[in-house]
C-alpha atoms as a PDB file:
ATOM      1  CA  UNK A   1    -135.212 119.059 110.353  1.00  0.00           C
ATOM      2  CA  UNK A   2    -136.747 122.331 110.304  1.00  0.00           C
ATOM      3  CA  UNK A   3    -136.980 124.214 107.106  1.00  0.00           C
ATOM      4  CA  UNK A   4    -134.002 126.523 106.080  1.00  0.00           C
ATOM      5  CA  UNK A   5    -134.088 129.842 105.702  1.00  0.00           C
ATOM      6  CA  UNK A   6    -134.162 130.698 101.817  1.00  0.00           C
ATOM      7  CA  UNK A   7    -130.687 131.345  99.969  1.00  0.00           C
ATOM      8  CA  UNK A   8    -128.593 128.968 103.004  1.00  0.00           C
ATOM      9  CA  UNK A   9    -126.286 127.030 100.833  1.00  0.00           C
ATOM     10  CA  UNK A  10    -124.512 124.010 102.163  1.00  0.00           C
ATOM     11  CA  UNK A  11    -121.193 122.953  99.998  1.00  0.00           C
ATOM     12  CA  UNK A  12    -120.168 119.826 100.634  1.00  0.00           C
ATOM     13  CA  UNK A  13    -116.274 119.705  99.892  1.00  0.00           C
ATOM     14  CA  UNK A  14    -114.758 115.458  99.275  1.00  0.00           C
ATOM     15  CA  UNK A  15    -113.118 113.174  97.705  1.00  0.00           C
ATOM     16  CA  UNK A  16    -109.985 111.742  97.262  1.00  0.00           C
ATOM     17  CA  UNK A  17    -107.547 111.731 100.135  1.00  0.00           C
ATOM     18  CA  UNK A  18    -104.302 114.060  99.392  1.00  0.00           C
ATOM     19  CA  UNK A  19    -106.693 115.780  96.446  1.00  0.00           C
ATOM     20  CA  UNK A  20    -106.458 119.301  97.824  1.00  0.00           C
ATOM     21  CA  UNK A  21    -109.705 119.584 100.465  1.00  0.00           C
ATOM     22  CA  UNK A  22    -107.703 121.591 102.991  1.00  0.00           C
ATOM     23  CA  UNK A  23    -106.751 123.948 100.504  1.00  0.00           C
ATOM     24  CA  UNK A  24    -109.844 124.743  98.791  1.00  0.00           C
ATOM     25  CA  UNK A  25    -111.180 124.935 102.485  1.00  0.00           C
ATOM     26  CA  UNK A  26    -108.827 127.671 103.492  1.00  0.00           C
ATOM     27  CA  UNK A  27    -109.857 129.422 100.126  1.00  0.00           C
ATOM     28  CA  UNK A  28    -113.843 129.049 100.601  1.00  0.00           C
ATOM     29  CA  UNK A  29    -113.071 130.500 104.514  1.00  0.00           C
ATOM     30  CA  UNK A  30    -111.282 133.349 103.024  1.00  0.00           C
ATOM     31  CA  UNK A  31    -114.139 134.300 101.129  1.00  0.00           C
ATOM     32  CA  UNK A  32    -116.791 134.182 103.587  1.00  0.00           C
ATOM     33  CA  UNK A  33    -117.840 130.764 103.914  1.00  0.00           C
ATOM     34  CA  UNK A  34    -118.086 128.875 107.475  1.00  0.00           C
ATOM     35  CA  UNK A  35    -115.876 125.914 107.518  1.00  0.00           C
ATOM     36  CA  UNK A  36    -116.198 123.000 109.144  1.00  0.00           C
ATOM     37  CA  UNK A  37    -113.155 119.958 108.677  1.00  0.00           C
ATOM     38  CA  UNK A  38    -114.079 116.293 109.753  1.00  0.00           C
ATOM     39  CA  UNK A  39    -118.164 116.903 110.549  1.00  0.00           C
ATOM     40  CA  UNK A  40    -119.389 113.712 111.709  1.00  0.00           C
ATOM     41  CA  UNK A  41    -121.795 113.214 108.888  1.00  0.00           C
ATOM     42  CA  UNK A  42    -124.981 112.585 111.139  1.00  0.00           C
ATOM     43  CA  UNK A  43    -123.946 116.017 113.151  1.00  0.00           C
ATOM     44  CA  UNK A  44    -124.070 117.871 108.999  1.00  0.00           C
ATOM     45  CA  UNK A  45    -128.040 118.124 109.456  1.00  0.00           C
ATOM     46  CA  UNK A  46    -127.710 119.304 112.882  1.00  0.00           C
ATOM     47  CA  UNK A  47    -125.000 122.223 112.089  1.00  0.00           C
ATOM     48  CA  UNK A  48    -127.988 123.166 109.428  1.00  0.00           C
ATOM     49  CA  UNK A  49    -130.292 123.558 112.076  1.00  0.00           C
ATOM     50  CA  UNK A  50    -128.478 125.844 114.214  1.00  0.00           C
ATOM     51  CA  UNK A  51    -127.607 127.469 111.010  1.00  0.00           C
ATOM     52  CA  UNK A  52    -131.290 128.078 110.692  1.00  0.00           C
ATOM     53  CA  UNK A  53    -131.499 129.561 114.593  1.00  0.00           C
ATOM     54  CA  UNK A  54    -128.371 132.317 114.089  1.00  0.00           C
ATOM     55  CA  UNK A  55    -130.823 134.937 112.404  1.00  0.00           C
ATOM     56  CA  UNK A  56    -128.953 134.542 108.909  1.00  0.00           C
ATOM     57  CA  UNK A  57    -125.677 134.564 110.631  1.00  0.00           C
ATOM     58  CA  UNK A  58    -124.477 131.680 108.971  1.00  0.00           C
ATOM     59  CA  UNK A  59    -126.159 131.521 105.604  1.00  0.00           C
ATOM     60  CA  UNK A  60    -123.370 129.951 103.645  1.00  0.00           C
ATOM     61  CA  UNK A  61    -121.775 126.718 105.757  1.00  0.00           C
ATOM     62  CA  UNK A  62    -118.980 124.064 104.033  1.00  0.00           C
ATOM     63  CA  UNK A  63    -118.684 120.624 105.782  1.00  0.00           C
ATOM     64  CA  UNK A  64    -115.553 118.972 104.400  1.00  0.00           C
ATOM     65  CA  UNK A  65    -116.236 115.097 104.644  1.00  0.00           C
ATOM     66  CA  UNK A  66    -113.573 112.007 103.889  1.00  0.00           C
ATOM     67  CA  UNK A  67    -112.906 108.846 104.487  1.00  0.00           C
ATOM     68  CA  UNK A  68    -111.608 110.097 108.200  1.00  0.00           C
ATOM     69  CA  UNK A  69    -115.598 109.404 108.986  1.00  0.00           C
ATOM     70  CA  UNK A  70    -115.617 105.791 108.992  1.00  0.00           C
ATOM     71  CA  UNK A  71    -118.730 104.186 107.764  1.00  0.00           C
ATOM     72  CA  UNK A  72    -120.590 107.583 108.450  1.00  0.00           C
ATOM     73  CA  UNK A  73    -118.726 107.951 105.135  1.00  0.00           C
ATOM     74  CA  UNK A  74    -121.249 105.547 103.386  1.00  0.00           C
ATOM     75  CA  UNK A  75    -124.134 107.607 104.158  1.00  0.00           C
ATOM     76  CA  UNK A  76    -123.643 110.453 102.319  1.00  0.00           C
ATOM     77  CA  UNK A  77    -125.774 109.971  99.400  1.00  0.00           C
ATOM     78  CA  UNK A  78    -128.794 109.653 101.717  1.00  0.00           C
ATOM     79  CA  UNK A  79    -127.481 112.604 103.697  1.00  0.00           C
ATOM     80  CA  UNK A  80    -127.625 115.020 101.140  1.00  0.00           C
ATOM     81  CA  UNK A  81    -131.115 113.861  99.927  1.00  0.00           C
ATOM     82  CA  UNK A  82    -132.417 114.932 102.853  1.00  0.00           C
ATOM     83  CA  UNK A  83    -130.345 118.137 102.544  1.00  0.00           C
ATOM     84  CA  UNK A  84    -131.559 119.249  99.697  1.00  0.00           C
ATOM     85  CA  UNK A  85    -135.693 119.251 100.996  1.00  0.00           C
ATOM     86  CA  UNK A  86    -134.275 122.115 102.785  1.00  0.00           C
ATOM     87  CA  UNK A  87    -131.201 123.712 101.177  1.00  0.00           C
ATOM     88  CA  UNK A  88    -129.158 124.591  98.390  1.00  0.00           C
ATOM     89  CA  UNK A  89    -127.056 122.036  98.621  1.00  0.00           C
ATOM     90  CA  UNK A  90    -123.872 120.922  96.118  1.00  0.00           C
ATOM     91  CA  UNK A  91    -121.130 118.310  96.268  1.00  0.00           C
ATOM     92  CA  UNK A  92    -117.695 119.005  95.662  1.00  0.00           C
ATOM     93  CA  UNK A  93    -115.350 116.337  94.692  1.00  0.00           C
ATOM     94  CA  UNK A  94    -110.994 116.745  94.756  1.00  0.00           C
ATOM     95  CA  UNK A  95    -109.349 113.883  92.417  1.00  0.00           C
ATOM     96  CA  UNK A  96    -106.098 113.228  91.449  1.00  0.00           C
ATOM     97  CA  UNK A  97    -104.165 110.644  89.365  1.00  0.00           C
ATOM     98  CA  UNK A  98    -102.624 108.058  91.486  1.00  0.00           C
ATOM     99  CA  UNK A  99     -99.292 108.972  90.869  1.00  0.00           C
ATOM    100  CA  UNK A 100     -99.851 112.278  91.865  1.00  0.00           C
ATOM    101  CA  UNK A 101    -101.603 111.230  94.955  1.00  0.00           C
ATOM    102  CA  UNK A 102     -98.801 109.033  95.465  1.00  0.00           C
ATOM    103  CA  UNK A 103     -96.223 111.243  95.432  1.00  0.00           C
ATOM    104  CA  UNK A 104     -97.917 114.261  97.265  1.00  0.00           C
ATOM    105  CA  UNK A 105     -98.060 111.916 100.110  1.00  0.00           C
ATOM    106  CA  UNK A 106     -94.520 110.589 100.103  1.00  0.00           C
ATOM    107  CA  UNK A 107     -93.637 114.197  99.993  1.00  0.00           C
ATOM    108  CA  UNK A 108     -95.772 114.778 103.588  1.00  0.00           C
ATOM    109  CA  UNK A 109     -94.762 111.416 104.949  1.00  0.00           C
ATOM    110  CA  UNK A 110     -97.930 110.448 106.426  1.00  0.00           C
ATOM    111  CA  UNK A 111     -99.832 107.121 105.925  1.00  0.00           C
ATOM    112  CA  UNK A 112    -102.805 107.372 103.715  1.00  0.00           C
ATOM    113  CA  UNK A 113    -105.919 106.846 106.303  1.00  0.00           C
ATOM    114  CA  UNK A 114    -107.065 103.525 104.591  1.00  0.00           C
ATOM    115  CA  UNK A 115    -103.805 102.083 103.580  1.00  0.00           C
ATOM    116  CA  UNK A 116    -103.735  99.750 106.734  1.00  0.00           C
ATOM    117  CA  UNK A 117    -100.938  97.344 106.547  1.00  0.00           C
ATOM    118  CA  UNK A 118    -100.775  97.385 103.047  1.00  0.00           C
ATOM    119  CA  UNK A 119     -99.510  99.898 101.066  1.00  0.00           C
ATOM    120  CA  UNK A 120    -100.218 103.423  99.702  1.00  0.00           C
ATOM    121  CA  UNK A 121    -101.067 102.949  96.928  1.00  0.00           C
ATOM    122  CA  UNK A 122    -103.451 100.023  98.411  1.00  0.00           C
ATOM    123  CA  UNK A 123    -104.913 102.533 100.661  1.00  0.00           C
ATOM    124  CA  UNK A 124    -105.558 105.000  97.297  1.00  0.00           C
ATOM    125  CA  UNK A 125    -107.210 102.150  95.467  1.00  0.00           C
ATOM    126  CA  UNK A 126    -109.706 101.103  97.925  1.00  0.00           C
ATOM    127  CA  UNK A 127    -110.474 104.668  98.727  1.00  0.00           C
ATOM    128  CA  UNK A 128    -111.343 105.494  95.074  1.00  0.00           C
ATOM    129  CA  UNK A 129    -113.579 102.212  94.483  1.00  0.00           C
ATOM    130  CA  UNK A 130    -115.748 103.219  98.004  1.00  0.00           C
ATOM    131  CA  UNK A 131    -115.850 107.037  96.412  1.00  0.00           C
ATOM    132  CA  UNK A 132    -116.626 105.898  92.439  1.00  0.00           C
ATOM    133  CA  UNK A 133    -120.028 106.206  93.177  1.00  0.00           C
ATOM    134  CA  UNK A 134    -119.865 109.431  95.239  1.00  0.00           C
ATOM    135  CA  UNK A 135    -117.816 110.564  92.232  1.00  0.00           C
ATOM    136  CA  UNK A 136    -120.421 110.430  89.789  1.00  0.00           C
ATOM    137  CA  UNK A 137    -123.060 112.040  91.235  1.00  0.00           C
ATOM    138  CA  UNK A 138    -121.503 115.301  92.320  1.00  0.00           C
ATOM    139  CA  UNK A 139    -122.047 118.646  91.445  1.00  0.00           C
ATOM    140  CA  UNK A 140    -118.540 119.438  90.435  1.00  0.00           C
ATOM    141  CA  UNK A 141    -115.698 117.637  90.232  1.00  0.00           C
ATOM    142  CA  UNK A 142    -112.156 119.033  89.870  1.00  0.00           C
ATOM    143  CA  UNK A 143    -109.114 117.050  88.915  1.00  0.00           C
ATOM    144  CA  UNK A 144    -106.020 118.594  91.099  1.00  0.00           C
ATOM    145  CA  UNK A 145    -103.398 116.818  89.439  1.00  0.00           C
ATOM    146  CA  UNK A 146    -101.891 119.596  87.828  1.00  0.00           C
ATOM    147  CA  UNK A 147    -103.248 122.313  90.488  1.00  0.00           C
ATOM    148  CA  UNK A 148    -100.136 123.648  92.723  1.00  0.00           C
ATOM    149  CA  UNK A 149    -101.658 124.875  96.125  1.00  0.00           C
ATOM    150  CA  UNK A 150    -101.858 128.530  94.624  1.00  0.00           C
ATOM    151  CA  UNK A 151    -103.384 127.335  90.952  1.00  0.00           C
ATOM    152  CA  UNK A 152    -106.034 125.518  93.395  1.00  0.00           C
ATOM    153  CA  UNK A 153    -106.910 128.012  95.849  1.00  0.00           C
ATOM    154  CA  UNK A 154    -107.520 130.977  92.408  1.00  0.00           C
ATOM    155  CA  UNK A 155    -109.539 128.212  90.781  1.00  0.00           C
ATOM    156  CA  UNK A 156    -111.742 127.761  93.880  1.00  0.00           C
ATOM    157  CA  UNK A 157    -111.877 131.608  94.572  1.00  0.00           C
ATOM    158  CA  UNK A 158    -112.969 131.855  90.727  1.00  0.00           C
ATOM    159  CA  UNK A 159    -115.861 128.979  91.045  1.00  0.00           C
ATOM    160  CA  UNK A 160    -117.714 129.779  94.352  1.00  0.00           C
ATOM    161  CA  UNK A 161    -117.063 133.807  94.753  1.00  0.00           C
ATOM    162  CA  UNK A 162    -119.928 135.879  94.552  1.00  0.00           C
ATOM    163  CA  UNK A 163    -119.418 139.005  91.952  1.00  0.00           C
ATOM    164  CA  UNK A 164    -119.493 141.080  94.638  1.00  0.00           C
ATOM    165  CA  UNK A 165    -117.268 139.092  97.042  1.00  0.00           C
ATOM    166  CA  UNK A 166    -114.095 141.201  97.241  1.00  0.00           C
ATOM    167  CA  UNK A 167    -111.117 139.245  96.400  1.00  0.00           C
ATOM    168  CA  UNK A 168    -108.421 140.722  99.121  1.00  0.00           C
ATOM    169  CA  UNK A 169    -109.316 142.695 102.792  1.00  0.00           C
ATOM    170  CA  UNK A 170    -107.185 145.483 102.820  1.00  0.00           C
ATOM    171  CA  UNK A 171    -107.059 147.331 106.776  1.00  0.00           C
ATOM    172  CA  UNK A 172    -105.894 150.198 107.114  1.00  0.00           C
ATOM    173  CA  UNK A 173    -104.881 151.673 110.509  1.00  0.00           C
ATOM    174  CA  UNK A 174    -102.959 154.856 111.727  1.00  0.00           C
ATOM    175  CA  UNK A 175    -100.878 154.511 114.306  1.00  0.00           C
ATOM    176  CA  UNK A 176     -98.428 157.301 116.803  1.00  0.00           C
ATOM    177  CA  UNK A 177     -94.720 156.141 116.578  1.00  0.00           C
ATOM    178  CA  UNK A 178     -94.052 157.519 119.959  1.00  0.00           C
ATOM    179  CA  UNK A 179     -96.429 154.847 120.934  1.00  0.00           C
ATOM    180  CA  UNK A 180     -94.500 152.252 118.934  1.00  0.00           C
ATOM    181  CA  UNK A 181     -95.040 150.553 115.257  1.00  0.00           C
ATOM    182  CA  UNK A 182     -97.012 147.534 115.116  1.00  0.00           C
ATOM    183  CA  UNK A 183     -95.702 145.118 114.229  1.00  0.00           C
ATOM    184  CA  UNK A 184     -98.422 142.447 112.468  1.00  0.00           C
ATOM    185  CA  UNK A 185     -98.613 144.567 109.522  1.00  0.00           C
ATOM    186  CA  UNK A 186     -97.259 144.040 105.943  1.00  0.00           C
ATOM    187  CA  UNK A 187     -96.973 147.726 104.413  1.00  0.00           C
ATOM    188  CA  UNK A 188     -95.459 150.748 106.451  1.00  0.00           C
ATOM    189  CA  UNK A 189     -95.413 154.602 105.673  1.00  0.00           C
ATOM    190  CA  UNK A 190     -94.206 157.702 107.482  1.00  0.00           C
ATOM    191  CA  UNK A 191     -96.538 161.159 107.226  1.00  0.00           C
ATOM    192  CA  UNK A 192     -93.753 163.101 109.747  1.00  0.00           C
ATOM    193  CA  UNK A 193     -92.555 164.205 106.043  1.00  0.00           C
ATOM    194  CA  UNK A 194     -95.590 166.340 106.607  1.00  0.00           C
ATOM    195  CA  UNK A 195     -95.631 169.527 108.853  1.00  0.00           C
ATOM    196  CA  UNK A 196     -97.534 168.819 112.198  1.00  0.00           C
ATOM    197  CA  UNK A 197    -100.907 170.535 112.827  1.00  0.00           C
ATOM    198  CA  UNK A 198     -99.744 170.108 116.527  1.00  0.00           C
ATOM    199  CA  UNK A 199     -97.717 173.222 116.380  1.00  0.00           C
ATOM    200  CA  UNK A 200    -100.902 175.290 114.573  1.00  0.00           C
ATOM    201  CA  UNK A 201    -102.845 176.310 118.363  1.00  0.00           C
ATOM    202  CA  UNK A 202    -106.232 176.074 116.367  1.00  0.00           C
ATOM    203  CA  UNK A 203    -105.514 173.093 115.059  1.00  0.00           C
ATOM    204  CA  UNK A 204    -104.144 171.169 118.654  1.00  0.00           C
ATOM    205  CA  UNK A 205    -106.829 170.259 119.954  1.00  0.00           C
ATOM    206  CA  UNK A 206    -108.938 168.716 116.632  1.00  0.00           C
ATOM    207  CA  UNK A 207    -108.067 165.518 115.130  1.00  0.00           C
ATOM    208  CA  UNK A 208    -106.862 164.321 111.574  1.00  0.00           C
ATOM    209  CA  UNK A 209    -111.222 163.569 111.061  1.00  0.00           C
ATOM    210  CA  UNK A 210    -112.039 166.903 111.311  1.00  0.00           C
ATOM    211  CA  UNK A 211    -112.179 168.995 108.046  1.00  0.00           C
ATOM    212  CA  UNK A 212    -109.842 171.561 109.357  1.00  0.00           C
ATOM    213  CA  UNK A 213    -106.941 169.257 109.813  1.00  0.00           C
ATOM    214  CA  UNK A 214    -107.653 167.323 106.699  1.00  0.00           C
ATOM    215  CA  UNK A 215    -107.213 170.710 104.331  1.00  0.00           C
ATOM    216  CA  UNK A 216    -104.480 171.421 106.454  1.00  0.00           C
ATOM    217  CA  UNK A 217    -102.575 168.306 106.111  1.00  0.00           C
ATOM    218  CA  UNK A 218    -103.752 167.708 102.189  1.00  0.00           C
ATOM    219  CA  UNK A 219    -102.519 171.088 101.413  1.00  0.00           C
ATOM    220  CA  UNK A 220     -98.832 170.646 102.708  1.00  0.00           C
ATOM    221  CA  UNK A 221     -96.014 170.559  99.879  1.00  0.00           C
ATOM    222  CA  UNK A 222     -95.571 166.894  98.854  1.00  0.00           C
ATOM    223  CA  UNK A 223     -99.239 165.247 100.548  1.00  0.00           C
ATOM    224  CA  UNK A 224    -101.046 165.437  96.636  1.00  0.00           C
ATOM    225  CA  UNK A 225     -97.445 164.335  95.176  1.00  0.00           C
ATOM    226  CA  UNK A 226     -97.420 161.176  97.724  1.00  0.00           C
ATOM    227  CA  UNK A 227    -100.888 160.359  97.448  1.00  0.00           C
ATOM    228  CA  UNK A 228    -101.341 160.384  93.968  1.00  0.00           C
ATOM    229  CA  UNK A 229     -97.928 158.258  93.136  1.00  0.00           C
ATOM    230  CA  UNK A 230     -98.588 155.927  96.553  1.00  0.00           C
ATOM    231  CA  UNK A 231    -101.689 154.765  95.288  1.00  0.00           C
ATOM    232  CA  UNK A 232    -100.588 154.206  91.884  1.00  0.00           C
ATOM    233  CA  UNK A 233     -97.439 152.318  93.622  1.00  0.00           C
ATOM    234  CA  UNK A 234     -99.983 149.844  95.540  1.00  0.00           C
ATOM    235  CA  UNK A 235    -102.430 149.156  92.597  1.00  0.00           C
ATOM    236  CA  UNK A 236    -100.428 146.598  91.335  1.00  0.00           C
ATOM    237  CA  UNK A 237     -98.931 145.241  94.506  1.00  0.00           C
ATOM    238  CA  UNK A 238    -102.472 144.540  95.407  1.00  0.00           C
ATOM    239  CA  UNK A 239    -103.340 143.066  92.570  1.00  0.00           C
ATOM    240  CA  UNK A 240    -100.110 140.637  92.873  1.00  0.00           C
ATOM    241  CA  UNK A 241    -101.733 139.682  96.367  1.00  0.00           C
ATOM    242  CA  UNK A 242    -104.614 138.719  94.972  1.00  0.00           C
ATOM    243  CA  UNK A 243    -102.863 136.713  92.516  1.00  0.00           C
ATOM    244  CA  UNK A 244    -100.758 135.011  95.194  1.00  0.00           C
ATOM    245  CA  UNK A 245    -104.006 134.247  97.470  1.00  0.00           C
ATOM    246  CA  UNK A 246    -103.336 136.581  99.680  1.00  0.00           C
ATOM    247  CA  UNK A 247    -106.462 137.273 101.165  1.00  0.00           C
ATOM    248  CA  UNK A 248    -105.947 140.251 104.227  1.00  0.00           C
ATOM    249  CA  UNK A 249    -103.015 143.024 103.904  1.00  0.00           C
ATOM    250  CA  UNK A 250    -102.570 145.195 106.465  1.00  0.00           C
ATOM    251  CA  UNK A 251    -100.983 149.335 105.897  1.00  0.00           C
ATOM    252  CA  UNK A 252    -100.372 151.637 108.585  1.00  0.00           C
ATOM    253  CA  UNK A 253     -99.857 154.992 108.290  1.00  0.00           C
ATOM    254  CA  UNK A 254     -97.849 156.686 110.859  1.00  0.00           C
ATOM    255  CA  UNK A 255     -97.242 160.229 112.250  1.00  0.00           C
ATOM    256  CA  UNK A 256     -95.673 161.138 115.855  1.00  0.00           C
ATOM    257  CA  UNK A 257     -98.971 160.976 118.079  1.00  0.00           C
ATOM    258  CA  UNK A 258    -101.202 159.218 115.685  1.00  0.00           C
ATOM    259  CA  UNK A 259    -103.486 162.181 116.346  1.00  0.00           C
ATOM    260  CA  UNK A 260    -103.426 164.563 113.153  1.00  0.00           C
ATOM    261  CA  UNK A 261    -101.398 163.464 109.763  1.00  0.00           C
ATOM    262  CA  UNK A 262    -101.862 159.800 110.219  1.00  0.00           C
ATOM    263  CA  UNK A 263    -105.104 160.071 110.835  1.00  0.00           C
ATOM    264  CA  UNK A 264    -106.174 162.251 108.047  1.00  0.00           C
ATOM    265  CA  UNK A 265    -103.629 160.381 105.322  1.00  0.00           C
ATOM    266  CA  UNK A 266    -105.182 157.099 106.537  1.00  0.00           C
ATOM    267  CA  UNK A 267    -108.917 158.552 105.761  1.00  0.00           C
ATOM    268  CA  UNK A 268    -107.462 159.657 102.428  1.00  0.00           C
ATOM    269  CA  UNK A 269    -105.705 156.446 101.293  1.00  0.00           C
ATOM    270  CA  UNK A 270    -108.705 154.406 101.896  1.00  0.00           C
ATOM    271  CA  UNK A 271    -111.225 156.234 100.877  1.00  0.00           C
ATOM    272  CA  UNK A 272    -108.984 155.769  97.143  1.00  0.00           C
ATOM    273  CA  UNK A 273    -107.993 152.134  97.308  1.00  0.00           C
ATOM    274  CA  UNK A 274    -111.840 151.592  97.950  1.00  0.00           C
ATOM    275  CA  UNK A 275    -111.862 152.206  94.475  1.00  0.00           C
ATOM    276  CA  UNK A 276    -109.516 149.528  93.088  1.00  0.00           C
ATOM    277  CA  UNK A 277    -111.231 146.332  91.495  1.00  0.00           C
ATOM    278  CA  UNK A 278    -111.698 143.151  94.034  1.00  0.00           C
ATOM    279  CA  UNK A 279    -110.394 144.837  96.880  1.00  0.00           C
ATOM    280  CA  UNK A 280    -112.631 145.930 100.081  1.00  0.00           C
ATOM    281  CA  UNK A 281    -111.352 148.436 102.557  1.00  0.00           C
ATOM    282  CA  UNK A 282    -111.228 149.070 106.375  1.00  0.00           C
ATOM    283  CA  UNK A 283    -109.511 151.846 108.532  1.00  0.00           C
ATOM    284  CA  UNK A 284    -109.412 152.310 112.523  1.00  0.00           C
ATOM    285  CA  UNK A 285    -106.950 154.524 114.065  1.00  0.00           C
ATOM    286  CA  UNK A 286    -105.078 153.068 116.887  1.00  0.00           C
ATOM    287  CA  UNK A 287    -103.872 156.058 118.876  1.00  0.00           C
ATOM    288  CA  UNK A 288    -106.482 158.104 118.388  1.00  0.00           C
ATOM    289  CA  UNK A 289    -108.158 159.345 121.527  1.00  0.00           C
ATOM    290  CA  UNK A 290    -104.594 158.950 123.761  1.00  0.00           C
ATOM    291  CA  UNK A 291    -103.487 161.655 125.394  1.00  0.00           C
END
């Protein structure tokens, strides 16, 4: 193996079958990391590698590993040795109280992968004696059994986010209605409240990024009042997102042609919510440029 590049981290995410690995996989994907379910084991070291070869591009890699190996499984232990020459490199194991276990898989109604012919809780049993010793020598180890999907996903945003990992993508767009409204968005507002610069003729032919059109559509009766309550409106809708693990929310900010008062609201409205805690902000304008 060649040597890694230094600060590449490798999370290893395992344990007990019906535990919650999907879930704190979705969560660790959400903020940032590159997720891979059901990695061969032997094929781990390998991923590294080409980790290595992408220039940085993948600096922070999770390999969620289970019993779904096989007897790959077994070699884990030796596998991360051999990581950790290289890499940071921790273990992450899900648990759960059999009962729990038990019943999140009746609820699913799906045979637990070593169960066999016998039965569940037969499969859950010989599952947790081939992971006991796995189980003691990880890094963390997080008992799900009174973790709902959402209570999981916050406690694995809170454990592996970086300070400076934003907590919920917020894109803004503008859009022209006579082009249509998207639809894959989850907040709407209408700026044809405001007069349109189209009818000013020095004004036509610029765009809502130009200064001139900005003061112009800022300055309108009703822009400072919509602004200043609008943002206040969405500070704590964002921050229920964030508590409901919703990581990406989409606005767009219409006007008629998507030319002048969308475009210059949109600027406006981001450039603000850039300022509220844990959430990062990006804008593109979707008409702009149409004739």
């Amino acid at each position: 193996m060649s040597e890694h590049a230094p600060g590449q981290e490798i999370l290893i995410v395992t344990g007990m079958s019906g535990a919650g690995r999907s879930t704190v996989a979705n969560a660790l994907e959400d903020l940032g990391w590159y997720v891979v379910d059901n990695l061969p084991l032997p094929m781990l070291k390998t991923l590294a590698d080409m980790a290595d070869r992408s220039g940085g591009a993948l600096p922070k890699i999770v390999a969620v590993i289970d019993v779904r190996g096989r007897d790959l499984f077994d070699d884990i232990q030796q596998t991360v040795a051999e990581l950790r020459e290289h890499a940071t490199v921790r273990v992450v194991f899900l648990d759960a109280t059999d009962d729990i276990l038990v019943r999140r898989y009746e609820a699913v109604r799906r045979p637990h992968p070593l169960q066999a012919e016998g039965s569940l809780l037969d499969g859950i049993r010989l599952e947790r004696e081939r992971l006991q010793e796995l189980r003691a020598s990880s890094d963390v180890v997080i008992d799900t059994s009174r973790y709902n999907v959402h209570d999981l996903s916050t406690a694995t945003r809170e454990m592996f986010s970086a300070e400076d990992t934003p907590g919920l993508q917020l894109s803004v767009q503008s859009f022209g209605f006579k082009y249509g409204a998207p639809t894959d968005v989850d907040l709407m507002v209408d700026m044809r409240f405001i007069p349109n610069p189209f009818w000013e003729p020095e004004l036509r032919p610029l765009t809502g990024v130009d200064a001139e059109v900005k003061d112009y559509v800022l300055s309108r009766e009703g822009a400072a009042e919509f602004l200043e309550h609008y943002v206040a409106a969405l500070q704590p809708v964002l921050a229920g997102f964030q508590r409901e693990n919703k990581r990406h929310v989409s606005l767009a900010v219409g006007c008629t042609g998507g030319k002048h008062r969308s475009v210059a609201m949109a600027r406006e409205l981001a450039d603000r919510l850039a300022g509220v805690p844990g959430v990062s902000v990006s804008l593109r304008h979707r008409d702009l440029g149409r004739e």
